[in-house]
Protein backbone atom coordinates (compact mmCIF):
# COMPACT_ATOMS: atom_id res chain seq x y z
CA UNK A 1 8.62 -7.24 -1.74
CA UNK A 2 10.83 -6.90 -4.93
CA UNK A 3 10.34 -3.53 -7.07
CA UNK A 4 11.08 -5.42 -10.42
CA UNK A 5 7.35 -7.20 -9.31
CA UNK A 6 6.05 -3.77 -8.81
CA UNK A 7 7.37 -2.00 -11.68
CA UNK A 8 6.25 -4.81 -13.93
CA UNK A 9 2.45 -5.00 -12.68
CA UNK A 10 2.65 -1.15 -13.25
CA UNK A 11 4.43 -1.24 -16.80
CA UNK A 12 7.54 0.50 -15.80
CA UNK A 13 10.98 0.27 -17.14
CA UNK A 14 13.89 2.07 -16.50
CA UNK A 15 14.90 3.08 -13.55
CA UNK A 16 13.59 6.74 -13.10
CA UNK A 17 10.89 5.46 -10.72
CA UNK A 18 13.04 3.73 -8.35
CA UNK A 19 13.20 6.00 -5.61
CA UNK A 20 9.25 6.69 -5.65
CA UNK A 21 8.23 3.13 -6.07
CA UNK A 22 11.22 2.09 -3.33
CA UNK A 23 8.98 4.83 -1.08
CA UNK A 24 6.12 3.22 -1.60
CA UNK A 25 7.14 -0.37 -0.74
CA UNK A 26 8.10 0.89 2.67
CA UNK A 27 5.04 2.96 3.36
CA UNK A 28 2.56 0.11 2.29
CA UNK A 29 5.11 -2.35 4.82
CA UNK A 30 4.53 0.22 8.05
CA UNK A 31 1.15 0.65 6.97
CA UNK A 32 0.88 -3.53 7.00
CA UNK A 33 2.90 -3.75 9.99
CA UNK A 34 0.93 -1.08 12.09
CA UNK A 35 -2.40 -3.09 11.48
CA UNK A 36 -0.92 -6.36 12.48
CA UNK A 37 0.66 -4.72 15.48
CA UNK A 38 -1.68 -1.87 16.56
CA UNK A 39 0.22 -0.91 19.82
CA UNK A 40 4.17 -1.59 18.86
CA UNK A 41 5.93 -3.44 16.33
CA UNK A 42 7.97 -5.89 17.70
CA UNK A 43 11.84 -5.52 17.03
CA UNK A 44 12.05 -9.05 15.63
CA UNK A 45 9.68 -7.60 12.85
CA UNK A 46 11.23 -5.97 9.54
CA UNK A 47 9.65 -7.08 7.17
CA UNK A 48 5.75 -7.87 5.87
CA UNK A 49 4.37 -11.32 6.58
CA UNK A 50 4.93 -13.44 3.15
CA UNK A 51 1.14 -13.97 3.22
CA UNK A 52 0.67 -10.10 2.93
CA UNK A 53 2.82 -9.52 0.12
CA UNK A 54 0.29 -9.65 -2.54
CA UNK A 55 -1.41 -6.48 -0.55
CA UNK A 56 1.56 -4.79 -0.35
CA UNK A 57 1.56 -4.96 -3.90
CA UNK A 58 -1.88 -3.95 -4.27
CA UNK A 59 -1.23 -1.05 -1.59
CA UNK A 60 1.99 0.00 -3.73
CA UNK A 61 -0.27 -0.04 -7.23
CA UNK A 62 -2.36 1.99 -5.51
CA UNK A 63 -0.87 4.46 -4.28
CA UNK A 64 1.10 4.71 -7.80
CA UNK A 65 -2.20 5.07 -9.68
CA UNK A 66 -3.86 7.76 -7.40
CA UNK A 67 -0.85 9.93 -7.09
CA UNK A 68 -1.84 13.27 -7.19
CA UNK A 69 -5.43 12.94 -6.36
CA UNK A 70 -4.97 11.68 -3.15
CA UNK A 71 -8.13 11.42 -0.67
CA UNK A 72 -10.37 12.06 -3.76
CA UNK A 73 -13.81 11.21 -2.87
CA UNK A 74 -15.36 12.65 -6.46
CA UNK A 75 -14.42 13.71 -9.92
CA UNK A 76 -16.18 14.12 -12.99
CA UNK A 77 -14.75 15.34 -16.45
CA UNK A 78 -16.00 14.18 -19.94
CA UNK A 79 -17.84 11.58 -18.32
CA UNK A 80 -15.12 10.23 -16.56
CA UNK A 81 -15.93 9.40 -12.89
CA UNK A 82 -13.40 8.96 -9.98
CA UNK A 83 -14.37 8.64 -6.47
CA UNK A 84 -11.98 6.96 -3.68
CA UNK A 85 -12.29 5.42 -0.82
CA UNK A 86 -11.91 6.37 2.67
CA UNK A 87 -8.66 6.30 4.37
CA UNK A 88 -5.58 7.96 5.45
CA UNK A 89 -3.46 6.69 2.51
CA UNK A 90 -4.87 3.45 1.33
CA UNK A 91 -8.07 2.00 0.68
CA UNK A 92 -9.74 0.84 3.89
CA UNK A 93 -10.83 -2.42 1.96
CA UNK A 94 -7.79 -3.54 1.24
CA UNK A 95 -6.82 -2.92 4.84
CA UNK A 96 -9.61 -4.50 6.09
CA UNK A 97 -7.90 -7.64 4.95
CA UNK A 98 -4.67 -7.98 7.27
CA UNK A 99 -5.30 -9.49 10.69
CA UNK A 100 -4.38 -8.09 13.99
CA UNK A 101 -1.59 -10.15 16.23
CA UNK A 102 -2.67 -10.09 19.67
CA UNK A 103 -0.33 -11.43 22.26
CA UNK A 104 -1.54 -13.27 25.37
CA UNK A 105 0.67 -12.82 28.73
């Protein structure tokens, strides 16, 4: 995933949110790459599937936009109303969408 892609979806220019949105890219690729391969990652793995890049985008914007509040379930303040999702990091849903390799030996 490229972090010129990222930082335009999110608006930034500039390079003062480099190293966060670098961290990011690599937490949404383990988080990827642990779903697809539950038990071990295979060493000829490195980087997310080409077909899962858009959701490591979406996992990145997340995590950008809900910095600060993460693993809020509820918020209310002059009628503004925030609840999140379930999950360690990331939304479940978006998850939810990434297939599991299973090998067969």
């Amino acid at each position: 995933m490229d972090i010129d892609d990222l930082k335009l979806i999110l608006g930034i220019t500039g390079s003062d949110e480099d190293t966060l949105l670098t961290l990011y890219i690599r937490i949404a690729k383990n988080a990827i790459l642990n779903v697809m391969y539950p038990n071990t990652i295979p060493t000829t793995v490195t980087d997310v599937p080409e077909k899962y890049q858009d959701i490591q985008l979406q996992l990145c914007m997340f995590a950008y936009n809900t910095r600060g509040v993460e693993g809020e379930i509820s918020h209310s303040e002059n009628g503004v109303n925030r609840q999140y999702e379930e999950g360690v990091f990331f939304p479940i849903s978006i998850l939810a969408q990434i297939n599991t390799v299973v090998e067969v030996g």
